[in-house]
C-alpha atoms as a PDB file:
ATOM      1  CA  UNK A   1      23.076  19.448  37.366  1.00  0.00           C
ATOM      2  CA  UNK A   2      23.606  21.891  34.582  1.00  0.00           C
ATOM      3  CA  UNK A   3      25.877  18.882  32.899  1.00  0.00           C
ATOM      4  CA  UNK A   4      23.156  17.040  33.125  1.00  0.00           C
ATOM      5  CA  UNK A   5      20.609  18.936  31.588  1.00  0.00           C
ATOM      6  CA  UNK A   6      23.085  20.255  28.605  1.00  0.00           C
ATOM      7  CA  UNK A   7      23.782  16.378  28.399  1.00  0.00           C
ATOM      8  CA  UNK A   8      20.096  15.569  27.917  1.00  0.00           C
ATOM      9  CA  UNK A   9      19.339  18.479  25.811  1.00  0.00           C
ATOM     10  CA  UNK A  10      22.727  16.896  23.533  1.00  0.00           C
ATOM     11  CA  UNK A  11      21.258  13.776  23.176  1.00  0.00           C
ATOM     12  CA  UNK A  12      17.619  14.611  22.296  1.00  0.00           C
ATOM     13  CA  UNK A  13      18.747  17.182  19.448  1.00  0.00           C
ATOM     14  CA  UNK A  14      21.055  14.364  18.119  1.00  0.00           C
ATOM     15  CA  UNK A  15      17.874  12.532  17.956  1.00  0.00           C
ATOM     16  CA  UNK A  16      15.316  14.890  16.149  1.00  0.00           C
ATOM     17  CA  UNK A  17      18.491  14.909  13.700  1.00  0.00           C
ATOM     18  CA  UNK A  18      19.260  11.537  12.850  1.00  0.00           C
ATOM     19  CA  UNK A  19      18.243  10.406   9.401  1.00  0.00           C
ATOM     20  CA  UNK A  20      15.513   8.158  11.171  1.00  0.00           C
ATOM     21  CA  UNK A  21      13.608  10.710  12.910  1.00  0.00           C
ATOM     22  CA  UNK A  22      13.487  12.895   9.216  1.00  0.00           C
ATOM     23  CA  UNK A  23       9.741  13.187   7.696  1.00  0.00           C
ATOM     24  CA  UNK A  24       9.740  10.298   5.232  1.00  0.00           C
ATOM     25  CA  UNK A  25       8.413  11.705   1.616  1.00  0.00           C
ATOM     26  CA  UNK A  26       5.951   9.510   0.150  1.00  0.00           C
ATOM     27  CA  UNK A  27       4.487   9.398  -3.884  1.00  0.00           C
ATOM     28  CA  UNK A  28       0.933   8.535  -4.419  1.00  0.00           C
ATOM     29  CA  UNK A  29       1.551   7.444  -8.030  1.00  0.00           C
ATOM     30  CA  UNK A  30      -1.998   7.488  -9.895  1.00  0.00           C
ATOM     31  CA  UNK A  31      -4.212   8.918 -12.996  1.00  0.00           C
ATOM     32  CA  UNK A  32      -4.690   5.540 -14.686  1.00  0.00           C
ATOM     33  CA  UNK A  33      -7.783   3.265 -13.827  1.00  0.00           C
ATOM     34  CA  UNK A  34     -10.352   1.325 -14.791  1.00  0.00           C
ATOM     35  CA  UNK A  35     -13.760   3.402 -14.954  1.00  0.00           C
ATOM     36  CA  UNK A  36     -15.169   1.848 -11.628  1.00  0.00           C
ATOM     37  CA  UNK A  37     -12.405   3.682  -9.704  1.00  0.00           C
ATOM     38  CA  UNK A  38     -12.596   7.464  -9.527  1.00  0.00           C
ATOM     39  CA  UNK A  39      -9.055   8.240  -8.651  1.00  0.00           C
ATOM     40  CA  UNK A  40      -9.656  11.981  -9.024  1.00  0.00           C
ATOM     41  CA  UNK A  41     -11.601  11.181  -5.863  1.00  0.00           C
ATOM     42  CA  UNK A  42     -10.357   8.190  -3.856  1.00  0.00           C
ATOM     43  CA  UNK A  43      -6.250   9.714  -4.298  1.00  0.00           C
ATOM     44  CA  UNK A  44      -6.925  13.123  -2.620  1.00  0.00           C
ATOM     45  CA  UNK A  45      -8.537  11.086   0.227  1.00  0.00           C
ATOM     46  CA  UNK A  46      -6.033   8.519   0.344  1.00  0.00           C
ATOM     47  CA  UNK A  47      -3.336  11.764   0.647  1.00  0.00           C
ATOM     48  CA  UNK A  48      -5.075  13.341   3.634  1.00  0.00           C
ATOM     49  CA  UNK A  49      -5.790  10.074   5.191  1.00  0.00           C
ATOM     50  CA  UNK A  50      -1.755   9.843   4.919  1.00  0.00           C
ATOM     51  CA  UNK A  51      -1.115  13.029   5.704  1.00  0.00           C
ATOM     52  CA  UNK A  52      -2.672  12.393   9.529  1.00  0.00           C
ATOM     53  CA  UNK A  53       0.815  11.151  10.317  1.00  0.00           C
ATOM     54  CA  UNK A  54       3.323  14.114  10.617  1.00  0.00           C
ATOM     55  CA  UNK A  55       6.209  11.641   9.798  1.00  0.00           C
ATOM     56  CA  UNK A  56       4.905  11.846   6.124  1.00  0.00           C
ATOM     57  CA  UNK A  57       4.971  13.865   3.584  1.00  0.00           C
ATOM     58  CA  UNK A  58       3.131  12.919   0.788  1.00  0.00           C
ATOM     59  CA  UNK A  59       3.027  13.957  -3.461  1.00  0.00           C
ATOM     60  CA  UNK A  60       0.549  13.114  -6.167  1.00  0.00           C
ATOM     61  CA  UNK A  61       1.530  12.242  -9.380  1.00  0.00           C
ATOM     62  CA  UNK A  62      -0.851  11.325 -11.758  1.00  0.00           C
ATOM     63  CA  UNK A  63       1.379   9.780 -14.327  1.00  0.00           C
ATOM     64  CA  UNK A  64       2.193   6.064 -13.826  1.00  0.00           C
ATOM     65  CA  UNK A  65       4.870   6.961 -16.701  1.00  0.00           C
ATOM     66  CA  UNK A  66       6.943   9.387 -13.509  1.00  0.00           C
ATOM     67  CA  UNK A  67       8.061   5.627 -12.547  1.00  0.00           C
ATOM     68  CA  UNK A  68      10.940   5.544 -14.889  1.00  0.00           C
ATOM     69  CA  UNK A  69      12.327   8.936 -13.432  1.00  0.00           C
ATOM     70  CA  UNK A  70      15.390   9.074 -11.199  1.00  0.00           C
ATOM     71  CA  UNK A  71      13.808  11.176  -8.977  1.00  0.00           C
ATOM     72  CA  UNK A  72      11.942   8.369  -7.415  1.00  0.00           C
ATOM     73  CA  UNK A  73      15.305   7.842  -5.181  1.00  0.00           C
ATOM     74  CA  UNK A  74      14.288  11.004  -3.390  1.00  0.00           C
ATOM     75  CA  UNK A  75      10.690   9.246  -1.758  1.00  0.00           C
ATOM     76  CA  UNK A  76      10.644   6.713   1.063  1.00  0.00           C
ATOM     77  CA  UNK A  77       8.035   5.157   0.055  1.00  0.00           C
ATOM     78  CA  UNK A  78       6.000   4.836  -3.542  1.00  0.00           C
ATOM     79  CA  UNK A  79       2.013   4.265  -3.155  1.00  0.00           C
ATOM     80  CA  UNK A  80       0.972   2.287  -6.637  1.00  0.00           C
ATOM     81  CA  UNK A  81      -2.652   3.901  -6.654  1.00  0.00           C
ATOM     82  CA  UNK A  82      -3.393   3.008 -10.563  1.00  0.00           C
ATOM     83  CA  UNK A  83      -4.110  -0.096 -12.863  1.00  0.00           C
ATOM     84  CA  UNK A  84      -4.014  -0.739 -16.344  1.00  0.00           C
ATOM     85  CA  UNK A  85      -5.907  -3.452 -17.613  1.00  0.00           C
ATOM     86  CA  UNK A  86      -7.338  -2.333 -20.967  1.00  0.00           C
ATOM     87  CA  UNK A  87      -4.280   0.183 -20.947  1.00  0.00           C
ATOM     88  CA  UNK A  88      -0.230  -0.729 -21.660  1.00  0.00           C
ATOM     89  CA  UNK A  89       1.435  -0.070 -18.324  1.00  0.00           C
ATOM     90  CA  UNK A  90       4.834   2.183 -18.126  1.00  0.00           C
ATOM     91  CA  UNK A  91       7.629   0.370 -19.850  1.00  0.00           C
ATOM     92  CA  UNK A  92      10.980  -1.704 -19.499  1.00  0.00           C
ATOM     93  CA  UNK A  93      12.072   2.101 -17.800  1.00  0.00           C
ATOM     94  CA  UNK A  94       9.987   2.594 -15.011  1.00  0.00           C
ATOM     95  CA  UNK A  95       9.216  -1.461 -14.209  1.00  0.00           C
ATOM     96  CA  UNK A  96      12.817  -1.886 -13.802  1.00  0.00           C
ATOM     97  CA  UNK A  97      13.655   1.613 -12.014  1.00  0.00           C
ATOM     98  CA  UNK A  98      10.829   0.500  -9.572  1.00  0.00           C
ATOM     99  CA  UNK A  99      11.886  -2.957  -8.798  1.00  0.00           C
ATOM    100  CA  UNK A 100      15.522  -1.337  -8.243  1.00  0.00           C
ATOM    101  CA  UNK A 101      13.629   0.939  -5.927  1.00  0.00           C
ATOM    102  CA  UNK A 102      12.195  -1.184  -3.814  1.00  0.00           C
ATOM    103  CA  UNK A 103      15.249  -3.911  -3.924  1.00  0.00           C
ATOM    104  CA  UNK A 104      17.521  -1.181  -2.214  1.00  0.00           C
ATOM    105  CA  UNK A 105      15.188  -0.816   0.186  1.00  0.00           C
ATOM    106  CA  UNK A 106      12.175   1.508  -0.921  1.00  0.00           C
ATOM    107  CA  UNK A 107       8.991   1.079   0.578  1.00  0.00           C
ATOM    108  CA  UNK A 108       6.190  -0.132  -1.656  1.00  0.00           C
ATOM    109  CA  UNK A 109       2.368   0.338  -1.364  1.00  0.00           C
ATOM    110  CA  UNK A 110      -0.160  -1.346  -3.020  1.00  0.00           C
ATOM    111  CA  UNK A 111      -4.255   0.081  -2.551  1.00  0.00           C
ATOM    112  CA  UNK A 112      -6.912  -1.891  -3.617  1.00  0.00           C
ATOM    113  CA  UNK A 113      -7.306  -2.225  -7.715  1.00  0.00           C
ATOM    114  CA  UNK A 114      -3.373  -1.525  -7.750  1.00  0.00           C
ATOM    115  CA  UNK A 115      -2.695  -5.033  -7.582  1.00  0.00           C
ATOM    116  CA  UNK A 116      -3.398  -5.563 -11.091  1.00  0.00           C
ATOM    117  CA  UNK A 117      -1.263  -3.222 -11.988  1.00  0.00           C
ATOM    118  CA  UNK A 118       1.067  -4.211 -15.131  1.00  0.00           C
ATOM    119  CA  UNK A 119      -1.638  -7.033 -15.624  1.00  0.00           C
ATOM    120  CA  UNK A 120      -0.116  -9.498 -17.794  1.00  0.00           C
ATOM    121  CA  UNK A 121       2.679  -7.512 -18.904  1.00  0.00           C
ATOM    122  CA  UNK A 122       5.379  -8.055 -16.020  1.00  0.00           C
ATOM    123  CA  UNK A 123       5.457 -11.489 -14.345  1.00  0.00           C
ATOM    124  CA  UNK A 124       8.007 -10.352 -11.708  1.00  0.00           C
ATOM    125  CA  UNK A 125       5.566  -7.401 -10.417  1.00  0.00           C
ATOM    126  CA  UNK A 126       3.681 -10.748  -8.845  1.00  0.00           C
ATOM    127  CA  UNK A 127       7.017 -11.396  -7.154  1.00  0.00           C
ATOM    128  CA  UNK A 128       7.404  -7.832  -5.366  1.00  0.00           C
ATOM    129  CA  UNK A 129       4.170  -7.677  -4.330  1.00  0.00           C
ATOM    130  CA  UNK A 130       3.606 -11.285  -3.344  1.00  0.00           C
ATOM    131  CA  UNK A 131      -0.107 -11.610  -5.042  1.00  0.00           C
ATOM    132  CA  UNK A 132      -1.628  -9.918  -7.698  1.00  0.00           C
ATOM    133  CA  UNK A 133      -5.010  -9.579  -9.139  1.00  0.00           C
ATOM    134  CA  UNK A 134      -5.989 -12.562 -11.510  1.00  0.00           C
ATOM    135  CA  UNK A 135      -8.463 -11.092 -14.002  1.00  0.00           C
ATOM    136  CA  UNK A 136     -11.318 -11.974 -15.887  1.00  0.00           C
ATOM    137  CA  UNK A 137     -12.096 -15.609 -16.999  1.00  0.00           C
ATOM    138  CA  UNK A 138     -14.895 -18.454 -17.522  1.00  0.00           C
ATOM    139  CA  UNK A 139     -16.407 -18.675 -14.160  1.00  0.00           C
ATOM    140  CA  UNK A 140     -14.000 -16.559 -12.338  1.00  0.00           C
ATOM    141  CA  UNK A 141     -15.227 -13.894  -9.663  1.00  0.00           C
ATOM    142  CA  UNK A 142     -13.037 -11.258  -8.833  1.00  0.00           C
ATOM    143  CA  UNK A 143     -14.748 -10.061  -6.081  1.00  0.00           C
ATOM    144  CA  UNK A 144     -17.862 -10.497  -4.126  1.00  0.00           C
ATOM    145  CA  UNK A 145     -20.675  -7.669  -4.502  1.00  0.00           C
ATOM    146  CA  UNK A 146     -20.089  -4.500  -2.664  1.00  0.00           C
ATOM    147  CA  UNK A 147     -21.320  -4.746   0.747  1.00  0.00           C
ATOM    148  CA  UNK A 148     -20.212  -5.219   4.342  1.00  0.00           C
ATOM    149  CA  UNK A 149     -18.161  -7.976   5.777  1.00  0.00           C
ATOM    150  CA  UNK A 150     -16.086  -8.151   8.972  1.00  0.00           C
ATOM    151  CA  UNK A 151     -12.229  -7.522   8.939  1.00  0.00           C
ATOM    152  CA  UNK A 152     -10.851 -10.027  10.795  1.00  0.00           C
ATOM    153  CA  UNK A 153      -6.994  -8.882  12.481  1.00  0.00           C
ATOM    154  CA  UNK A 154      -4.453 -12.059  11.871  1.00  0.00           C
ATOM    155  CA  UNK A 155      -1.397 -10.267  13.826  1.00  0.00           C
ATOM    156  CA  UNK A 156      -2.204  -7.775  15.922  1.00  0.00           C
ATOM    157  CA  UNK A 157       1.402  -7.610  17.395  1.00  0.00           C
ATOM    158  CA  UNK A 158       2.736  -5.884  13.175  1.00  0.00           C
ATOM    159  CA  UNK A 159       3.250  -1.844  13.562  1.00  0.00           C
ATOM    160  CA  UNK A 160       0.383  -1.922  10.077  1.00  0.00           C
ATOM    161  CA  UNK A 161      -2.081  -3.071  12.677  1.00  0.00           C
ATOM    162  CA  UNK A 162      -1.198  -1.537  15.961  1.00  0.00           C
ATOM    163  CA  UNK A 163      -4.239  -0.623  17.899  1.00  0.00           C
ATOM    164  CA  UNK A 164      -6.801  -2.642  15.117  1.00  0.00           C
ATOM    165  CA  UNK A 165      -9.479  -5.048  16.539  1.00  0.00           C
ATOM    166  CA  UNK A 166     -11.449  -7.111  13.908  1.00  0.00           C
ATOM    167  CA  UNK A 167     -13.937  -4.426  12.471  1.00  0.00           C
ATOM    168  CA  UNK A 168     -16.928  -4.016   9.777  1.00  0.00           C
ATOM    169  CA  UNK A 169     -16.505  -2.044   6.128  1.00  0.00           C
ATOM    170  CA  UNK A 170     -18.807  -1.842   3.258  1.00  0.00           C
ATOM    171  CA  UNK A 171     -16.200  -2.362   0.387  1.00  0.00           C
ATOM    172  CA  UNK A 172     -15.338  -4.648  -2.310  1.00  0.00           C
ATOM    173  CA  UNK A 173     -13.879  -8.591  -1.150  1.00  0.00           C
ATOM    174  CA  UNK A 174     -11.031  -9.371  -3.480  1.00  0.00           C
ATOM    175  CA  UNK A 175     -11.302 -13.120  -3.914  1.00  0.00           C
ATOM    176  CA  UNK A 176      -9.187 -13.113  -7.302  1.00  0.00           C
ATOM    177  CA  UNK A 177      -5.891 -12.818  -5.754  1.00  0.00           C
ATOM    178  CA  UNK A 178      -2.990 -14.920  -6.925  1.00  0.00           C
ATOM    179  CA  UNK A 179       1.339 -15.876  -6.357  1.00  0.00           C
ATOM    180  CA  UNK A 180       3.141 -18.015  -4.719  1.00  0.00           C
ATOM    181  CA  UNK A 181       5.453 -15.672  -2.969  1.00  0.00           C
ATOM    182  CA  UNK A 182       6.100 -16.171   1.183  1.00  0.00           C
ATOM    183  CA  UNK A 183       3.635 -13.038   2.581  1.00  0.00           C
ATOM    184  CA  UNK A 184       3.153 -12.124   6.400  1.00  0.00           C
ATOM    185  CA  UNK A 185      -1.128 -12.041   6.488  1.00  0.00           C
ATOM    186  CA  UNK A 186      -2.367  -9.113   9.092  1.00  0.00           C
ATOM    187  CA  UNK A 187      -6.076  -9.364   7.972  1.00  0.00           C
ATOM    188  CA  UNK A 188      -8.428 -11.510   6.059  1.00  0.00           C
ATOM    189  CA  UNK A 189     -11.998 -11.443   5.472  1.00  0.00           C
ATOM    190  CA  UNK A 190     -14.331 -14.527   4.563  1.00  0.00           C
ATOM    191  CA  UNK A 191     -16.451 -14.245   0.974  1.00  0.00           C
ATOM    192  CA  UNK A 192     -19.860 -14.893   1.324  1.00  0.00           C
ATOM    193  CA  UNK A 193     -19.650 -16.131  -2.051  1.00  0.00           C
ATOM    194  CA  UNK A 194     -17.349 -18.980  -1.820  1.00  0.00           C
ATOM    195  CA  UNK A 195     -16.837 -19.688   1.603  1.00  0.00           C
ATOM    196  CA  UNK A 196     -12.742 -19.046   1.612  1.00  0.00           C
ATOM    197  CA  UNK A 197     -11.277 -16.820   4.100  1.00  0.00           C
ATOM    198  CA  UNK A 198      -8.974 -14.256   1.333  1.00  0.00           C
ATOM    199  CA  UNK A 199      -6.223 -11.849   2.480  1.00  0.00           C
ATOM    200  CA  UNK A 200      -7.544  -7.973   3.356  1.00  0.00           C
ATOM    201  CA  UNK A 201      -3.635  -6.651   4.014  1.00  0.00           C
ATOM    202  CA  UNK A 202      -0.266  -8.122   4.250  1.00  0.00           C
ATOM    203  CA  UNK A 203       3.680  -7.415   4.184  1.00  0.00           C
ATOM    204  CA  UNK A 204       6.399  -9.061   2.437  1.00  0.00           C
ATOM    205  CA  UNK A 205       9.827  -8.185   2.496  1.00  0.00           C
ATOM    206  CA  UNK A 206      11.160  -7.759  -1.310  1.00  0.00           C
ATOM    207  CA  UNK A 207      15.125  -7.985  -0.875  1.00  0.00           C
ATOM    208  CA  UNK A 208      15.965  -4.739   1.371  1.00  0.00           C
ATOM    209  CA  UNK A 209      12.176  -2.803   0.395  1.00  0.00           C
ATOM    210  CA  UNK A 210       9.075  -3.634   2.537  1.00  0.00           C
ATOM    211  CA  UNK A 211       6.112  -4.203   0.412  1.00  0.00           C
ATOM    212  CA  UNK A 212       2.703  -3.751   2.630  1.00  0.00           C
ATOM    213  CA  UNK A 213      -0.864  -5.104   0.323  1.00  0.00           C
ATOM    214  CA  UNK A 214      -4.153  -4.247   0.845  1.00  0.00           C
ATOM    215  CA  UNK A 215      -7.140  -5.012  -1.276  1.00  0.00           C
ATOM    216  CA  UNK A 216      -9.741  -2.325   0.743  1.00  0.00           C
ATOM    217  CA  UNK A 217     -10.545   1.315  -0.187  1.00  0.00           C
ATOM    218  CA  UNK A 218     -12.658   0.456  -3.527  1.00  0.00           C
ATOM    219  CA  UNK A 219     -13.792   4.055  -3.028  1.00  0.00           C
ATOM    220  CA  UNK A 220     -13.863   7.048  -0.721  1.00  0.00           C
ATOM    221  CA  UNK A 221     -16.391   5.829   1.587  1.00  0.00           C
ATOM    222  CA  UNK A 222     -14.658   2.831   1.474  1.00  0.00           C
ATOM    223  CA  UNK A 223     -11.298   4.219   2.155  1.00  0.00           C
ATOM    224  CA  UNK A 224     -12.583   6.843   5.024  1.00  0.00           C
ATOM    225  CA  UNK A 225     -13.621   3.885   6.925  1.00  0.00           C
ATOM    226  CA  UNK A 226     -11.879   4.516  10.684  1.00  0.00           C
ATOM    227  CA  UNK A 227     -10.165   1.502  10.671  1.00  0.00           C
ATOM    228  CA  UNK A 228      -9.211   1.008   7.005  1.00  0.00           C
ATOM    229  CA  UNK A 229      -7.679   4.586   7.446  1.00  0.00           C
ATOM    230  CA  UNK A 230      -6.017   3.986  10.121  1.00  0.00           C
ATOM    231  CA  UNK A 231      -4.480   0.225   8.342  1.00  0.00           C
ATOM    232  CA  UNK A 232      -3.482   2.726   4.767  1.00  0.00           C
ATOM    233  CA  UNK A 233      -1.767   5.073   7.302  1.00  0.00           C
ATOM    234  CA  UNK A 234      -0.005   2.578   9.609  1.00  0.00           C
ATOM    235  CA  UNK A 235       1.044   0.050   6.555  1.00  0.00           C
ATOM    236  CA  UNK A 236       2.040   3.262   4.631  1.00  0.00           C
ATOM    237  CA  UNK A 237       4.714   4.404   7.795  1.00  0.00           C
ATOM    238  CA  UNK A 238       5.535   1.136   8.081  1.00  0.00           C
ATOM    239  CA  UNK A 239       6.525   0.487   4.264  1.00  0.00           C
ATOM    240  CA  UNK A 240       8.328   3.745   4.665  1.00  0.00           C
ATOM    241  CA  UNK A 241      10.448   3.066   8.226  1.00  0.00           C
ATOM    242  CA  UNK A 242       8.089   5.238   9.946  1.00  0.00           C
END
């Protein structure tokens, strides 16, 4: 019996110290926006609402430019929390220390307005992603008045969505998005502006890096919303092998 036990005992510690069952660290990169986004606000929220699961540990830095830094390799997951379309984007450096990232198998977040980051100025961000924000033009919405709409739950069987039914939020409805690239969908959400059902969140694998999309959390009430906190915290763990 006492073999048994000491055997048991053996087995669990060996599995509370396996590199899967570490705390994965996790950046929040922000501090570039357009002026309809308040990250001061919306990435302090977005840190506690990650911060709920005590797999991650989770940084702000609110310098897009910390993308071109080596120490990136020491995160599990990068949350793009910025965009930059009046604004240059960080260079050659940090696009192509990202992409490397998340090709050897980083985990890659994108929140709402984030996926226009780079707008313009780095056609293969489209390609990591899988869709990206299309911008302005002649009779071209890029979103449908804030209001509420009903989340609809495409795959409720994806660790992002564990636990989700369909719900309600009173947010922005990206209908703008654009790229050919093969996504998984988990929700979408139909415009009452054009009739078209539009992806809310999905996950693409990126060579060996998960990449998990959502278009929600325009602000903080936005973002506190039970169930879209629960999708940024589950596609977050899940981007990060959590």
């Amino acid at each position: 019996m006492k073999w048994l036990l000491s055997s048991l005992l053996l087995v669990i510690l060996a599995a509370w110290s396996s590199p899967g069952a570490e705390n994965a660290r996790v950046l929040i990169v922000t501090g570039m926006d357009h002026p309809a986004h308040l990250w001061r606000q919306t990435a302090p929220a977005l840190k506690a609402i990650l911060e709920q699961n005590n797999r991650l540990e989770v940084r702000i830095v609110d310098d897009p430019h910390f993308l071109d830094s080596a120490a990136l390799k020491t995160y599990r997951a990068v949350v793009l929390h910025f965009q930059n379309w009046e604004t240059p984007g960080p260079g050659s450096a940090a696009r192509e220390n990202l992409r490397r990232f998340v090709a050897e198998g980083g985990g890659l977040v994108s929140v709402h307005f984030a996926c226009g980051a780079w707008h313009g100025e780095w056609p293969e961000f489209e390609n990591i992603v899988g869709r990206v924000w299309h911008g302005q033009g002649p009779g071209r919405s890029q979103h449908d008045p804030r209001g509420k709409f009903t989340v609809r739950i495409v795959d409720r069987s994806h660790p992002a969505v564990a636990g989700l039914e369909d719900f309600e939020t009173d947010d922005e409805l990206y209908t703008c998005l654009t790229g050919n690239a093969p996504i998984h969908l988990l929700a979408e959400a139909t415009s009452k502006v054009d009739r078209r059902e539009h992806p809310m969140a999905f996950v693409r694998q990126y060579e060996k890096g998960r990449v998990f999309l959502t278009t929600l959390g325009h602000d903080v009430r936005a973002m506190t919303n039970s169930p879209v906190a629960r999708l940024l915290e589950q596609g977050c763990a899940w981007a990060a092998g959590r």
